[in-house]
Protein backbone atom coordinates (compact mmCIF):
# COMPACT_ATOMS: atom_id res chain seq x y z
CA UNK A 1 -9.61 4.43 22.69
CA UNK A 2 -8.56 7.98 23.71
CA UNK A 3 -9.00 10.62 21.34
CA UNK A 4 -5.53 11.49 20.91
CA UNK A 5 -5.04 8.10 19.11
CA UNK A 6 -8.14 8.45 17.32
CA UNK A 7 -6.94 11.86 15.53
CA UNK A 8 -3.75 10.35 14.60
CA UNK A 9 -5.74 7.80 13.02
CA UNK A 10 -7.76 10.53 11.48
CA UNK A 11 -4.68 11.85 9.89
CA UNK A 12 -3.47 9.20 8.53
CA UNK A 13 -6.51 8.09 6.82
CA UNK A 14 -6.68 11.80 4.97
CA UNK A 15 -2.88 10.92 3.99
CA UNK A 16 -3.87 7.77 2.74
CA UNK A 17 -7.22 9.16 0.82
CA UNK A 18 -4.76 12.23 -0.87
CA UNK A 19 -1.94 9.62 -1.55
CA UNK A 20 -4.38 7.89 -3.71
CA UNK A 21 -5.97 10.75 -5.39
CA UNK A 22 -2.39 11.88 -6.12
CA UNK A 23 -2.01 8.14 -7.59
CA UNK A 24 -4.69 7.98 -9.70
CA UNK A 25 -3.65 11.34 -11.43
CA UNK A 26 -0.87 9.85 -11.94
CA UNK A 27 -1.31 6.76 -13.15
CA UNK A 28 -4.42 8.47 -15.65
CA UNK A 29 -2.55 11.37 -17.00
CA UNK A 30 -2.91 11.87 -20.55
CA UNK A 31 1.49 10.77 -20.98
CA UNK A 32 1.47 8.57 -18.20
CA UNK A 33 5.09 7.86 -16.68
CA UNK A 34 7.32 6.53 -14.01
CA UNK A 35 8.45 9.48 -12.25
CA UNK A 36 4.75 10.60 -11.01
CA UNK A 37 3.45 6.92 -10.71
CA UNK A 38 6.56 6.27 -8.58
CA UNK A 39 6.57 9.46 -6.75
CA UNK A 40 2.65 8.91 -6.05
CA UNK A 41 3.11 5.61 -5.21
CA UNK A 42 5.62 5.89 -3.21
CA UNK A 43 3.40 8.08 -0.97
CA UNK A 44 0.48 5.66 -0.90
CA UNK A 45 2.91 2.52 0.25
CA UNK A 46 3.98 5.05 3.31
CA UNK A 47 0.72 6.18 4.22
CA UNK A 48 -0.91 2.21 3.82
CA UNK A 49 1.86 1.24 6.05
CA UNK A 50 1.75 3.50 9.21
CA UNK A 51 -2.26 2.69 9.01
CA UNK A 52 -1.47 -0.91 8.95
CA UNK A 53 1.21 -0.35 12.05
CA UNK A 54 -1.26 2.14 13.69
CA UNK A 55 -3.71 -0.62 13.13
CA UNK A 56 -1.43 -3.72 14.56
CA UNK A 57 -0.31 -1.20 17.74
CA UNK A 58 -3.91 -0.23 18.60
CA UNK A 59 -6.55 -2.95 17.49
CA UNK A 60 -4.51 -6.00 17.69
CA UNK A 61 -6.74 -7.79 20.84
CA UNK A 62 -5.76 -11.43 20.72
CA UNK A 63 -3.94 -10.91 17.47
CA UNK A 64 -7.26 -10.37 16.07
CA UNK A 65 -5.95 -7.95 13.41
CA UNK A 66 -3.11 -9.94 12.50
CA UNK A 67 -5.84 -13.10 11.88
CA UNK A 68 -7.74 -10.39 9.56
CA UNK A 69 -5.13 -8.73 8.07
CA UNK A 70 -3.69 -12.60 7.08
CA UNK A 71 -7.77 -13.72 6.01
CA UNK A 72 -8.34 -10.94 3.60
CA UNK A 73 -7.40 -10.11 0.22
CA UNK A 74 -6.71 -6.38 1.16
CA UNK A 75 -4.92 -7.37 4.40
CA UNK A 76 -2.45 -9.90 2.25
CA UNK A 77 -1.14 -6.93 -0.48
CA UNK A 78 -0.78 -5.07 2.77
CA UNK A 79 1.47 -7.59 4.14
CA UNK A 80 3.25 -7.60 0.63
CA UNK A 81 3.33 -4.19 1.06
CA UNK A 82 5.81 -4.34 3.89
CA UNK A 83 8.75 -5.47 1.38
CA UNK A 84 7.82 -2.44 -0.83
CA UNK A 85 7.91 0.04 1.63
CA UNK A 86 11.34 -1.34 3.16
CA UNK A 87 12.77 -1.44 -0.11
CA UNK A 88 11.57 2.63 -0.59
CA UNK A 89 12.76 3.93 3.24
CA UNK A 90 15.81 1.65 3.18
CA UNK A 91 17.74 1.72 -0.32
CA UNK A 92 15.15 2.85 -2.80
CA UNK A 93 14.85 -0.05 -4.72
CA UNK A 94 11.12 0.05 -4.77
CA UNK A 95 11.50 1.94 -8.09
CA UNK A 96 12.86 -1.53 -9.34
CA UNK A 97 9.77 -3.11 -8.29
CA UNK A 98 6.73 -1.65 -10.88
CA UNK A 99 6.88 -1.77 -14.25
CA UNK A 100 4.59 -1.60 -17.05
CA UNK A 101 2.93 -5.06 -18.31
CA UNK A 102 3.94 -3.72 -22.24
CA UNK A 103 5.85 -1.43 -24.22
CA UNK A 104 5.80 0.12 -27.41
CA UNK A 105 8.59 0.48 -29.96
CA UNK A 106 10.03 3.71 -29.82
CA UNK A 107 9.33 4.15 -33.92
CA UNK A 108 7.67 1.95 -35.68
CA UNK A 109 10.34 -1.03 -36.68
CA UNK A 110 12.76 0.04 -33.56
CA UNK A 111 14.43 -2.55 -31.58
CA UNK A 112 14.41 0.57 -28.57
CA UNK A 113 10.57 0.49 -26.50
CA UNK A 114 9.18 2.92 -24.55
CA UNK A 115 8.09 1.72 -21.31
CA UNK A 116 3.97 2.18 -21.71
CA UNK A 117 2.59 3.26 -18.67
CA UNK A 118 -1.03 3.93 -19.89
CA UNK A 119 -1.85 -0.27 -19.35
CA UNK A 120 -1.20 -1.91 -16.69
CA UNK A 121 1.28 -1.72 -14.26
CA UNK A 122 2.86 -4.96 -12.30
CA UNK A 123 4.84 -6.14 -9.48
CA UNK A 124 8.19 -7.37 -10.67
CA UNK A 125 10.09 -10.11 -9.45
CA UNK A 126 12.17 -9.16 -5.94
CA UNK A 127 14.63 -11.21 -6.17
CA UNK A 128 18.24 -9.48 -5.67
CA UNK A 129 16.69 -6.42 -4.49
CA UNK A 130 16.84 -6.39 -0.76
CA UNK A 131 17.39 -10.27 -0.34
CA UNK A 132 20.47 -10.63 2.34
CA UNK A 133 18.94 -8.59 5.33
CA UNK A 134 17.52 -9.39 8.79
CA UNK A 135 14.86 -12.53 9.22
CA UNK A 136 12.20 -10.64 9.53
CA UNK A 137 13.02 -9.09 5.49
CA UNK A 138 13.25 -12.33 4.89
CA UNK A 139 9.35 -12.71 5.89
CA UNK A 140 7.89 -9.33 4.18
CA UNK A 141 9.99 -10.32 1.34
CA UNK A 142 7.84 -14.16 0.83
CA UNK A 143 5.05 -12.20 1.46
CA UNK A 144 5.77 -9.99 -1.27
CA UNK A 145 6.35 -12.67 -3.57
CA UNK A 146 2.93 -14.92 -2.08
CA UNK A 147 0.74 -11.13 -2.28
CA UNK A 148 1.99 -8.82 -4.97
CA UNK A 149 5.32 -10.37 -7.38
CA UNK A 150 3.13 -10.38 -10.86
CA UNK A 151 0.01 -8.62 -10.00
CA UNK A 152 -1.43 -5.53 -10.81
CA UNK A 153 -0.42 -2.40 -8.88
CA UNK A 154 -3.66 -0.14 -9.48
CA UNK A 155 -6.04 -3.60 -8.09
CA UNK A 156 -3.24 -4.68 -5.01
CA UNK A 157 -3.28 -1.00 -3.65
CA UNK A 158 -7.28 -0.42 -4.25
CA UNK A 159 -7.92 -3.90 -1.85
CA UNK A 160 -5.12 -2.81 0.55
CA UNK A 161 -6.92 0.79 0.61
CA UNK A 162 -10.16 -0.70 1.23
CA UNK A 163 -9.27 -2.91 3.51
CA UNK A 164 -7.75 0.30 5.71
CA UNK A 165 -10.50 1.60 5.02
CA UNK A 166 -12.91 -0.37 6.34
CA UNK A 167 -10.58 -0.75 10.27
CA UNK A 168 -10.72 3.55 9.70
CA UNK A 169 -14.67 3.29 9.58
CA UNK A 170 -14.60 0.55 12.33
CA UNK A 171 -12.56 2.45 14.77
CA UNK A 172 -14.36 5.48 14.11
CA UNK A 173 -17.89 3.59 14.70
CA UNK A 174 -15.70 1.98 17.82
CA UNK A 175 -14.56 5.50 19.30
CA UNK A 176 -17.96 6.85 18.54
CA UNK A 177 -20.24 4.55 20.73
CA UNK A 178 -17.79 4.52 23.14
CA UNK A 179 -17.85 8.32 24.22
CA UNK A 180 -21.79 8.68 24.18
CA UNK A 181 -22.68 10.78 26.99
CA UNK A 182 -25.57 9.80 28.34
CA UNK A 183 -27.95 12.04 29.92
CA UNK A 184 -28.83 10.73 34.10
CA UNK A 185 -32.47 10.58 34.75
């Protein structure tokens, strides 16, 4: 792999690594609330994405990332992940797709909650959201709803990071061995 590719893929790893510090702020701030967990989020979906593509572009021999990418838990949010990150560049309805798993009453005995974002957060249903596009939505979106509908956002983006994380080190280890000078005798 030339060296060009391997910065890019340099880059986007430090995008990804910041995204998720950023995200973890967020999402452990003493008032924990949508607009940073969204915001952060939103940044960590883009960034797990165009590793994923970089990924599928670059170290797809004999689909053999695809075949990973489709064995592993990390791999699978990742190809959830797609109808997340469609729904954020395309109409913004990602913001429709977290919420937290409880809420708390606004006072004590009101009928009005306040959405508690200090628990855990989930995947909601995607149904209605971006539904009536091209075939290939129509893939990302069963994905989404095989991978990530009902689960837990902090534990779906820590496999999906790991799992990018682990082709980064690979590649590196990869780009490393193959640009050893050796010394003639």
């Amino acid at each position: 792999m030339d060296t060009v590719k391997q910065l890019r893929l340099t880059y986007i790893h430090h995008g990804l690594k910041e995204s998720n510090n950023r995200l973890k702020e967020a999402l452990n701030a003493s008032e924990p609330n949508s607009l940073p967990i969204t915001t952060s989020l939103s940044e960590v979906v883009f960034w797990l994405s165009v590793a994923d593509e970089w990924h599928f572009k670059n170290r797809n021999t004999n689909d053999s990332y695809t075949k990973l990418r489709e064995k592993e838990i990390g791999g699978q949010c990742l190809l959830g992940l797609r109808h997340a990150f469609n729904s954020l560049k395309h109409e913004m309805s990602f913001i429709k797709l977290i919420r937290p798993a409880e809420a708390r009453p606004l006072f004590e005995g009101s009928s009005f909650f306040i959405e508690d974002y200090s628990k855990e957060i989930i995947w909601l249903k995607a149904r209605g959201l971006i539904d009536k596009r091209k075939k290939k939505d129509k893939t990302n979106l069963r994905n989404y709803r095989k991978y990530l509908e009902g689960k837990n956002v902090r534990k779906t983006i820590e496999e999906a990071t790991r799992f990018m994380h682990e082709r980064f080190m690979e590649t590196k280890i990869e780009h490393y061995q193959n640009n050893i000078f050796t010394v003639p005798h």
